[in-house]
PDB file of N, CA and C in Angstrom:
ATOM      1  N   UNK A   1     -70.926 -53.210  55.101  1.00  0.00           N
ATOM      2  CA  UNK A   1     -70.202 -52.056  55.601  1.00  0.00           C
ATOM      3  C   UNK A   1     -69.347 -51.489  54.457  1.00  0.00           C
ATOM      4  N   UNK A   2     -69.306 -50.229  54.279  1.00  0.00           N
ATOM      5  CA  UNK A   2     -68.773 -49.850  53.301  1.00  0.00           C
ATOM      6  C   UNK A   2     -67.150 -49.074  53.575  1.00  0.00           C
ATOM      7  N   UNK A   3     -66.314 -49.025  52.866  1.00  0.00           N
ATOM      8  CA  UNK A   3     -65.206 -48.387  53.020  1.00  0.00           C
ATOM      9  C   UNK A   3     -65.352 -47.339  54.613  1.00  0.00           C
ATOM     10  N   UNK A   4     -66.097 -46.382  53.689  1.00  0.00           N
ATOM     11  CA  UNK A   4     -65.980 -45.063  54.429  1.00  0.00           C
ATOM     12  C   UNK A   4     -66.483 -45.853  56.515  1.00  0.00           C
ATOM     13  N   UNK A   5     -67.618 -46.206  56.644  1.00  0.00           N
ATOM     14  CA  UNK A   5     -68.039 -46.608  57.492  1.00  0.00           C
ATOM     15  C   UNK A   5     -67.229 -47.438  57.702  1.00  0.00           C
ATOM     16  N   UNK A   6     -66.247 -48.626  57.794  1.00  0.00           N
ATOM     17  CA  UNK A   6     -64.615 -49.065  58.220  1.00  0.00           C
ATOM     18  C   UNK A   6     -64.120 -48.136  58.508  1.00  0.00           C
ATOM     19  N   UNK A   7     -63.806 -46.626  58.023  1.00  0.00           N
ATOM     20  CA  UNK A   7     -62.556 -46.059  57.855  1.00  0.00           C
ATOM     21  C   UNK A   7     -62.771 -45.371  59.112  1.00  0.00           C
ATOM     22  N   UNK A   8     -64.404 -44.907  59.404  1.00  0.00           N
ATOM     23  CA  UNK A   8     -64.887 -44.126  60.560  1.00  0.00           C
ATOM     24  C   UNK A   8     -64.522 -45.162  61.839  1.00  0.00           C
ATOM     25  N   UNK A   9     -64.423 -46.409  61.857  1.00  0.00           N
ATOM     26  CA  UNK A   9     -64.261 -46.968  63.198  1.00  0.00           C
ATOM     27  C   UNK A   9     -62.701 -46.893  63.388  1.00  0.00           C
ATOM     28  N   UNK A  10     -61.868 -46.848  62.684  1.00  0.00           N
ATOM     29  CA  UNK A  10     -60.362 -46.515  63.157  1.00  0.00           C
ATOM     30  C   UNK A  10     -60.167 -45.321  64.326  1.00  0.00           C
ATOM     31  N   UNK A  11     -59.686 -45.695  65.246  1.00  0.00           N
ATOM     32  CA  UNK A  11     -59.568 -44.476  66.050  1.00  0.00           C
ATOM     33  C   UNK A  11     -58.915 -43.140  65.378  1.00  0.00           C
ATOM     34  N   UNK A  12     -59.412 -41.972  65.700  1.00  0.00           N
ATOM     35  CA  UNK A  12     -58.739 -40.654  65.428  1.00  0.00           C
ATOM     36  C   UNK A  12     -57.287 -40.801  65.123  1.00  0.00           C
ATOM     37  N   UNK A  13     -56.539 -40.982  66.067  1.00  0.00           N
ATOM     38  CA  UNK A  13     -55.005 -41.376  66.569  1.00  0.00           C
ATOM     39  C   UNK A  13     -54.027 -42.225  65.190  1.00  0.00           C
ATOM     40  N   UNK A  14     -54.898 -43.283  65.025  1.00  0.00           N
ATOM     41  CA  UNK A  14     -54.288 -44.403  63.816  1.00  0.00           C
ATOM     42  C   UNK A  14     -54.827 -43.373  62.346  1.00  0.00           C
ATOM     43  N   UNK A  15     -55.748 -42.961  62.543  1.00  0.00           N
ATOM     44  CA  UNK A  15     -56.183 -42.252  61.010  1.00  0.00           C
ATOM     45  C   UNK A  15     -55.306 -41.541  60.696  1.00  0.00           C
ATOM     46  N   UNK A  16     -55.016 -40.640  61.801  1.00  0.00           N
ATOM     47  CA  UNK A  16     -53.592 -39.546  61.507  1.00  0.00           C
ATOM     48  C   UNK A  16     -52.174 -39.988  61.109  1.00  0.00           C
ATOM     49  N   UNK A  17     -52.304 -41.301  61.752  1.00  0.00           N
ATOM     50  CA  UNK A  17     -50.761 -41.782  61.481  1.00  0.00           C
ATOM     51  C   UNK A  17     -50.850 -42.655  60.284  1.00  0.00           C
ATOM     52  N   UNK A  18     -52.125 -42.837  59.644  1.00  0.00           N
ATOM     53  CA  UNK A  18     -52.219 -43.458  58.557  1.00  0.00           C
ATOM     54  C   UNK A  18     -51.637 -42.594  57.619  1.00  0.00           C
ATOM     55  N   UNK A  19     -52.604 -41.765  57.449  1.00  0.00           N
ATOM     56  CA  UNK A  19     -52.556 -40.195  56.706  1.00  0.00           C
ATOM     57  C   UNK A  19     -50.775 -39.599  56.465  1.00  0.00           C
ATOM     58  N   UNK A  20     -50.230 -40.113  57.703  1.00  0.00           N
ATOM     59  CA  UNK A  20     -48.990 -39.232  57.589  1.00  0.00           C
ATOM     60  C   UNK A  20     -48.365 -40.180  57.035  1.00  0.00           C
ATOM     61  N   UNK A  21     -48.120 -41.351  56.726  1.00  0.00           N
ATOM     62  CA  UNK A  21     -47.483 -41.916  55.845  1.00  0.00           C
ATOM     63  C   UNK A  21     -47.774 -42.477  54.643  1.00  0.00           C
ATOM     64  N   UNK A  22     -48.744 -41.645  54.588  1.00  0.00           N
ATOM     65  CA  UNK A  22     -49.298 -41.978  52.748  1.00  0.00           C
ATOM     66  C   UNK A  22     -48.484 -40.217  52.514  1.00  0.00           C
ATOM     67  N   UNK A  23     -48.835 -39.376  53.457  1.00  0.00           N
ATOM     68  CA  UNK A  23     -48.343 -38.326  52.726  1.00  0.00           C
ATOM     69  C   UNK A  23     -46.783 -38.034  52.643  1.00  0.00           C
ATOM     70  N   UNK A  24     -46.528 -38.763  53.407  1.00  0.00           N
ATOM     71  CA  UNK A  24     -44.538 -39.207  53.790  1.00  0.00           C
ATOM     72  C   UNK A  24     -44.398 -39.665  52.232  1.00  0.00           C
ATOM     73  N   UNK A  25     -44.879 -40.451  51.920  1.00  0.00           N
ATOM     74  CA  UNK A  25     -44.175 -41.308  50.995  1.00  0.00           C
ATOM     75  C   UNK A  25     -45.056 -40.729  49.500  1.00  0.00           C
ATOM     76  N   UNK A  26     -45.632 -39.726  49.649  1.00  0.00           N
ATOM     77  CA  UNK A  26     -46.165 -39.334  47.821  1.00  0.00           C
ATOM     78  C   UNK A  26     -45.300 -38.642  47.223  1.00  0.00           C
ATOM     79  N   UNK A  27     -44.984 -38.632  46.534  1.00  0.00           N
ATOM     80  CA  UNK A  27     -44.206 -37.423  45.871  1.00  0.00           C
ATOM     81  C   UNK A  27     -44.827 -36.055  45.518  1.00  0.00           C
ATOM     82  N   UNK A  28     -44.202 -35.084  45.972  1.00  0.00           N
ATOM     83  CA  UNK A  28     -44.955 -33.663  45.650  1.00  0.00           C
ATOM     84  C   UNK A  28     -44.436 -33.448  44.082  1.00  0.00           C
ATOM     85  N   UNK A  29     -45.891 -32.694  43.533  1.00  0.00           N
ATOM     86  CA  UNK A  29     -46.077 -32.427  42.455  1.00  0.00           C
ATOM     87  C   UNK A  29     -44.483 -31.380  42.267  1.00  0.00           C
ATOM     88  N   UNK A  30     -43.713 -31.450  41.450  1.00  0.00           N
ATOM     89  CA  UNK A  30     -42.897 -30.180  40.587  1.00  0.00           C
ATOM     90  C   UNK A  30     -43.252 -28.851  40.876  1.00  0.00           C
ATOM     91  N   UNK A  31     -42.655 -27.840  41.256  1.00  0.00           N
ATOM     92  CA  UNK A  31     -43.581 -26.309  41.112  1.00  0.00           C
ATOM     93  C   UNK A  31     -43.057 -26.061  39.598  1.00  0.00           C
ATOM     94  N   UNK A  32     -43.417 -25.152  39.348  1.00  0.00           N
ATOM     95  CA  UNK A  32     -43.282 -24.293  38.095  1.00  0.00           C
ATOM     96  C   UNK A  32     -42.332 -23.233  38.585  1.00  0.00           C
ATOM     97  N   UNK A  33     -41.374 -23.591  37.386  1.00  0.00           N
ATOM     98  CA  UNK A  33     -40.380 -22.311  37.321  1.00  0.00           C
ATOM     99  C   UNK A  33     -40.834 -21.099  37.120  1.00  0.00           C
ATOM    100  N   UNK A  34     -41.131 -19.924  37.941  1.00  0.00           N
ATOM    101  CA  UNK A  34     -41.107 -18.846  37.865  1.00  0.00           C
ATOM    102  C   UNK A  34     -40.949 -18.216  36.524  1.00  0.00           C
ATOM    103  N   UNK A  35     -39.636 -18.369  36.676  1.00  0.00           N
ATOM    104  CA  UNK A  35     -39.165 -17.482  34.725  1.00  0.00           C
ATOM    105  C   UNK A  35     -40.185 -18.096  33.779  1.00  0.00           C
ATOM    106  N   UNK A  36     -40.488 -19.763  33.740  1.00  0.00           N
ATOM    107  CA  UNK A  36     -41.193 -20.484  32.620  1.00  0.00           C
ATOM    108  C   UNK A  36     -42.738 -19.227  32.953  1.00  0.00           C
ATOM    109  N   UNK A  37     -43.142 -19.674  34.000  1.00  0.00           N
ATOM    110  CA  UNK A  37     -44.669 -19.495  34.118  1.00  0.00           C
ATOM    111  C   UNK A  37     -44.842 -17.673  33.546  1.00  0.00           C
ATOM    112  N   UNK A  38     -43.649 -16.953  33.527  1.00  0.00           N
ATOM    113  CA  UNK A  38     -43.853 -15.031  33.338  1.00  0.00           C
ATOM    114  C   UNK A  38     -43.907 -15.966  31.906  1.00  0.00           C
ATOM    115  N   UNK A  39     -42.980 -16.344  31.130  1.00  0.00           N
ATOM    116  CA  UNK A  39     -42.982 -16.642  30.352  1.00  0.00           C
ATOM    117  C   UNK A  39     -44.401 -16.747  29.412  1.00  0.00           C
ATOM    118  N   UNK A  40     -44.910 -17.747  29.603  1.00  0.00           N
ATOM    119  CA  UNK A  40     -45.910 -18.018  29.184  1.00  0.00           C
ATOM    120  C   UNK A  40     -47.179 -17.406  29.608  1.00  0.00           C
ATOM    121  N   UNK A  41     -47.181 -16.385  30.577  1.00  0.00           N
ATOM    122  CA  UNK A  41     -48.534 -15.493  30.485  1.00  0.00           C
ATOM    123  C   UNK A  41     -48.072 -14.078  29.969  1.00  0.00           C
ATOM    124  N   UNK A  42     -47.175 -14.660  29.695  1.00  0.00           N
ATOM    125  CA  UNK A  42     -46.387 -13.071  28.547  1.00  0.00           C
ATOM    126  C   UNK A  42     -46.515 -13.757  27.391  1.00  0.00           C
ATOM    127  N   UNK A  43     -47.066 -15.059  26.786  1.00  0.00           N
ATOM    128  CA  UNK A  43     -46.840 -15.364  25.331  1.00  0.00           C
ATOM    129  C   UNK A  43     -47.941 -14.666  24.601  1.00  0.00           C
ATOM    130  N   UNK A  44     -47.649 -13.755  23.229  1.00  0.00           N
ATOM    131  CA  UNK A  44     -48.109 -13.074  22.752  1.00  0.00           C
ATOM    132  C   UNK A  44     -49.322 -14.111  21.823  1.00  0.00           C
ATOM    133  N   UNK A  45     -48.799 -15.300  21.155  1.00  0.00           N
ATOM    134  CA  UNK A  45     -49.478 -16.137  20.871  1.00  0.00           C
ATOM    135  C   UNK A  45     -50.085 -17.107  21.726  1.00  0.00           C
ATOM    136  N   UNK A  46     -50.353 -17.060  23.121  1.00  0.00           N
ATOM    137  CA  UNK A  46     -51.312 -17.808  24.055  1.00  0.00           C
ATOM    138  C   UNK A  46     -52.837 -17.283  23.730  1.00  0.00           C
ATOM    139  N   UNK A  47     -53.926 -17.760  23.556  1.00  0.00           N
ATOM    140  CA  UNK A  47     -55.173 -17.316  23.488  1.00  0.00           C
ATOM    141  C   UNK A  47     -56.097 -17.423  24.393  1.00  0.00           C
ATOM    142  N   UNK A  48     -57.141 -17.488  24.655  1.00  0.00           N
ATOM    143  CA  UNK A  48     -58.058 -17.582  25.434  1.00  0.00           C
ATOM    144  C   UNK A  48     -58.557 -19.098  25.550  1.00  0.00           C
ATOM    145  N   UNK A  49     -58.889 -19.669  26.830  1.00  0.00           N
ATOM    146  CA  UNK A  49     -59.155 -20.997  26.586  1.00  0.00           C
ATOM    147  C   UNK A  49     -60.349 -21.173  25.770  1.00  0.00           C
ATOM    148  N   UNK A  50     -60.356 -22.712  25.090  1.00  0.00           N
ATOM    149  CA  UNK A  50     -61.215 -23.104  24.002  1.00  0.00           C
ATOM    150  C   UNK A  50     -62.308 -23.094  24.079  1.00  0.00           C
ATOM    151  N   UNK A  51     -63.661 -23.079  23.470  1.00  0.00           N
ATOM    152  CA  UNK A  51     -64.945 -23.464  24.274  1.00  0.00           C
ATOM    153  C   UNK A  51     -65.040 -24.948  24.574  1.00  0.00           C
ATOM    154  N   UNK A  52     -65.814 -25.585  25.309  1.00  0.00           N
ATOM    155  CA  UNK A  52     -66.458 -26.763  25.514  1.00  0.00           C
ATOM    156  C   UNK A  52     -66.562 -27.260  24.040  1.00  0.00           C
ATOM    157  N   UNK A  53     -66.975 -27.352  23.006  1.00  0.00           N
ATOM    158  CA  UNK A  53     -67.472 -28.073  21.802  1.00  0.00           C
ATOM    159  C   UNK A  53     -65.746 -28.352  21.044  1.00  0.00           C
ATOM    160  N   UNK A  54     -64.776 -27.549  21.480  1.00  0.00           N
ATOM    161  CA  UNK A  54     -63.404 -27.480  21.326  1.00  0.00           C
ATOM    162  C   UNK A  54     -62.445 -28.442  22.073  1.00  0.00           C
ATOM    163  N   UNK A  55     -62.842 -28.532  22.978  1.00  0.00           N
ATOM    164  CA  UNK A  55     -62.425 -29.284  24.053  1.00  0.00           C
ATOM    165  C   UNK A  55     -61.985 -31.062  23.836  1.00  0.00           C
ATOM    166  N   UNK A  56     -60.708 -31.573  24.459  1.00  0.00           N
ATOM    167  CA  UNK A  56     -61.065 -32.860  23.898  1.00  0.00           C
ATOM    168  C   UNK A  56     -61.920 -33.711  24.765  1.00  0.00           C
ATOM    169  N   UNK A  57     -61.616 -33.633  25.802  1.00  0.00           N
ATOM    170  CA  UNK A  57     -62.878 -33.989  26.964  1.00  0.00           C
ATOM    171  C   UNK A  57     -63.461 -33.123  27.688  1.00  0.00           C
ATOM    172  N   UNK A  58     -63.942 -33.409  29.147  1.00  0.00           N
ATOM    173  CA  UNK A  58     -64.695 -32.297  29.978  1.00  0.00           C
ATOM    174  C   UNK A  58     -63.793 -31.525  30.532  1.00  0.00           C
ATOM    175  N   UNK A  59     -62.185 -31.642  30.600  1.00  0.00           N
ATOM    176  CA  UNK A  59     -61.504 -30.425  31.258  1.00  0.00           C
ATOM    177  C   UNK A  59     -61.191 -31.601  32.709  1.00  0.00           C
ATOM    178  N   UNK A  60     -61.926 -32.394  32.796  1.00  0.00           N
ATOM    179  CA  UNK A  60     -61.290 -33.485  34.333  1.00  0.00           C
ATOM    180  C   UNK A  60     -60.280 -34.085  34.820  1.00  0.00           C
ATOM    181  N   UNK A  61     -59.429 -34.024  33.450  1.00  0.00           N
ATOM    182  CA  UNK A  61     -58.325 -34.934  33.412  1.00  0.00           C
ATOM    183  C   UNK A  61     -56.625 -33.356  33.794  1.00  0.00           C
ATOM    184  N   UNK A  62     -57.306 -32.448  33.362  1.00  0.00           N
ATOM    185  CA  UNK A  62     -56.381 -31.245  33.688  1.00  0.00           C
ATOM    186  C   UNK A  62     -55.670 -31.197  32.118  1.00  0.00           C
ATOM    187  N   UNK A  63     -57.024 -31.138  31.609  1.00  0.00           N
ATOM    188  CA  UNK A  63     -56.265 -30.858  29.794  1.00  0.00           C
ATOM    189  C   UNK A  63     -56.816 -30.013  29.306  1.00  0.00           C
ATOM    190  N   UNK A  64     -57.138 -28.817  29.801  1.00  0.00           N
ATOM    191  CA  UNK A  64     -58.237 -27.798  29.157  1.00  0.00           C
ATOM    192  C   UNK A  64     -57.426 -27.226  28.279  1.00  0.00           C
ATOM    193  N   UNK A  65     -57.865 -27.263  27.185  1.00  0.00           N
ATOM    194  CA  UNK A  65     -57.104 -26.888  25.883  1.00  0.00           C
ATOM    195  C   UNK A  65     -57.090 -24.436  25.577  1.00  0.00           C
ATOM    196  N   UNK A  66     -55.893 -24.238  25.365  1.00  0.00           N
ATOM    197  CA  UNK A  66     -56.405 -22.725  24.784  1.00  0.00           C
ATOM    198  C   UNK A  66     -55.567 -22.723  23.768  1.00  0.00           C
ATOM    199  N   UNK A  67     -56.083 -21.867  22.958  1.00  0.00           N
ATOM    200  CA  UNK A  67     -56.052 -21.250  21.790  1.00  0.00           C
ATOM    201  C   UNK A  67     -54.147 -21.082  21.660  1.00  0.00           C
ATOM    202  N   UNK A  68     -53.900 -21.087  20.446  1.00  0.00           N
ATOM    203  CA  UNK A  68     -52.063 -20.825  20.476  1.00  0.00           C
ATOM    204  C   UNK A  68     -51.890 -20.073  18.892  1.00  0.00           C
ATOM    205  N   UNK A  69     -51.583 -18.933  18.739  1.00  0.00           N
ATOM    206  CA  UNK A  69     -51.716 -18.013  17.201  1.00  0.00           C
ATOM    207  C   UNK A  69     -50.486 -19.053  16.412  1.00  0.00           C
ATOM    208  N   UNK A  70     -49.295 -19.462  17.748  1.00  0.00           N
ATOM    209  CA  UNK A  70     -48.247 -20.152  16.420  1.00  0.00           C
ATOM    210  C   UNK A  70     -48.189 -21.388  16.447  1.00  0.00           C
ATOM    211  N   UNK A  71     -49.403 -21.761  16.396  1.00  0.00           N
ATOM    212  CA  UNK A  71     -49.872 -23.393  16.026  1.00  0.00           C
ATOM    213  C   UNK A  71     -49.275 -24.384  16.741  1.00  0.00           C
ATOM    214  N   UNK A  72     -48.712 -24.212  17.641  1.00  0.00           N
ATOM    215  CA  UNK A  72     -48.550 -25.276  18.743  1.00  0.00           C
ATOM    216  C   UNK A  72     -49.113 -26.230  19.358  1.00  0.00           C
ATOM    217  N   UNK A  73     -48.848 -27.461  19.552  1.00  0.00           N
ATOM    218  CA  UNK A  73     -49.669 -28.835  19.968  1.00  0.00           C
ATOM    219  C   UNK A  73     -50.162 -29.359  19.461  1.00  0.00           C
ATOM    220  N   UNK A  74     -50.436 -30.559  20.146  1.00  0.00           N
ATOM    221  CA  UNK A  74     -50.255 -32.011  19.366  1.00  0.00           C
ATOM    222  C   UNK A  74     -51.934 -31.780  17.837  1.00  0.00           C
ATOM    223  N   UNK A  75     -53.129 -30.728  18.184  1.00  0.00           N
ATOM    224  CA  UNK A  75     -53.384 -30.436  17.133  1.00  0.00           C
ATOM    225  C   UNK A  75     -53.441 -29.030  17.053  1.00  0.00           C
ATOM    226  N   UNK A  76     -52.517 -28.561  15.782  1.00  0.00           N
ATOM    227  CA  UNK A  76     -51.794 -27.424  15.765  1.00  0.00           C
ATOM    228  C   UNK A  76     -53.419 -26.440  16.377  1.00  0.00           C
ATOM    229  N   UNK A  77     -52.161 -25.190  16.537  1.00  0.00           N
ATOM    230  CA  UNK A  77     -53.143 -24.180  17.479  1.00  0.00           C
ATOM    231  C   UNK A  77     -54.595 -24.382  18.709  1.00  0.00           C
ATOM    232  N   UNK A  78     -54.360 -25.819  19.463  1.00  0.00           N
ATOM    233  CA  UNK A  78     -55.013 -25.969  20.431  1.00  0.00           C
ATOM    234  C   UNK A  78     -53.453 -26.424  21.475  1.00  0.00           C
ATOM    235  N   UNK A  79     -53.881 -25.343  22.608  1.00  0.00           N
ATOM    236  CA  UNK A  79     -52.359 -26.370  23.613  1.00  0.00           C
ATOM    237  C   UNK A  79     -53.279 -26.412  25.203  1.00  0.00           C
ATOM    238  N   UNK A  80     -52.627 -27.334  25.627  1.00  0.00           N
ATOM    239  CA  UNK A  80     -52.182 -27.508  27.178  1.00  0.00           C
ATOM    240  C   UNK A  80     -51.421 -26.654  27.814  1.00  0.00           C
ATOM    241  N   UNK A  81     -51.657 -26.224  29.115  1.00  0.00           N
ATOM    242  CA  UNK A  81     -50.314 -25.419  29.832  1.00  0.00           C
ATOM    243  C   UNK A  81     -49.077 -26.306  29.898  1.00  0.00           C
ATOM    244  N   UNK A  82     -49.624 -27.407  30.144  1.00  0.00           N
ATOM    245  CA  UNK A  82     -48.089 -28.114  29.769  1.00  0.00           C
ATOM    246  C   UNK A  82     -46.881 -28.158  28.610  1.00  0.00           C
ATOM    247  N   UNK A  83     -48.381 -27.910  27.294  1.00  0.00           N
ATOM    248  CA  UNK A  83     -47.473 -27.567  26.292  1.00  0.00           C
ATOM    249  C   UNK A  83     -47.101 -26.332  25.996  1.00  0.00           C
ATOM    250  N   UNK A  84     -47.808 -25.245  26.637  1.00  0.00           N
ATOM    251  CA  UNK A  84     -47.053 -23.827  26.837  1.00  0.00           C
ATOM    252  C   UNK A  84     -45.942 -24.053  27.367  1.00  0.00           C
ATOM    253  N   UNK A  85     -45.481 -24.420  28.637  1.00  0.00           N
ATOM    254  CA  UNK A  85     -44.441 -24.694  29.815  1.00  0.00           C
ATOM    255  C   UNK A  85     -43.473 -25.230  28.674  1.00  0.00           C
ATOM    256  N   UNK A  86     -43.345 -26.554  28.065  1.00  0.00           N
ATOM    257  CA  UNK A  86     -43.038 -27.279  27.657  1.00  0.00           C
ATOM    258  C   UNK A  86     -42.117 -26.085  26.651  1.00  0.00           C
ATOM    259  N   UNK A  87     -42.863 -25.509  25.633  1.00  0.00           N
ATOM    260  CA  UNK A  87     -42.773 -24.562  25.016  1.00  0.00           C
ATOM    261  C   UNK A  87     -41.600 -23.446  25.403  1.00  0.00           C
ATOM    262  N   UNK A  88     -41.842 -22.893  26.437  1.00  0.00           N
ATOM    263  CA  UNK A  88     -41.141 -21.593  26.968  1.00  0.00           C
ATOM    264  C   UNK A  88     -39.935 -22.344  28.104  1.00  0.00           C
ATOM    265  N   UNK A  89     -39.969 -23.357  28.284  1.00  0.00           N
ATOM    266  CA  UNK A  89     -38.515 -23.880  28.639  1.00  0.00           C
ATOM    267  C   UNK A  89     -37.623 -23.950  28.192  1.00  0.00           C
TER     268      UNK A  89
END
């Protein structure tokens, strides 16, 4: 029996109340400051994201790299939105 097929015999009722206390207790992600985020789609040096052969992995991990004119990140002129954000804070 596999996970999923266990998870299907829990009644409806307990699944929900499972559910609600995994989601009780996660922490919600940060939003983005407003001012940061104008910020940075106003940066004159933000570029277009990188191609695939540019890339340091497939983009899965939430690291899709773009282009930066004033050489920003960890290898100059490739960044993260994080390191935009990071940047314009």
């Amino acid at each position: 029996m596999t996970a999923l097929d266990a998870w299907r015999l829990v009644p409806h009722e307990e699944q929900l109340a499972r559910m609600a206390a995994v989601l009780a207790t996660t922490e919600a992600t940060p939003s983005i400051d407003p001012a940061v985020r104008d910020r940075v789609n106003a940066c004159a040096d933000r570029g277009s994201v990188l191609p695939i052969s540019m890339q340091d992995d497939c983009g899965c991990v939430g690291r899709e790299l773009s282009e930066c004119r004033a050489s920003q990140g960890k290898t100059p002129g490739r960044v993260t939105l994080r390191d935009c954000l990071e940047c314009k804070a």
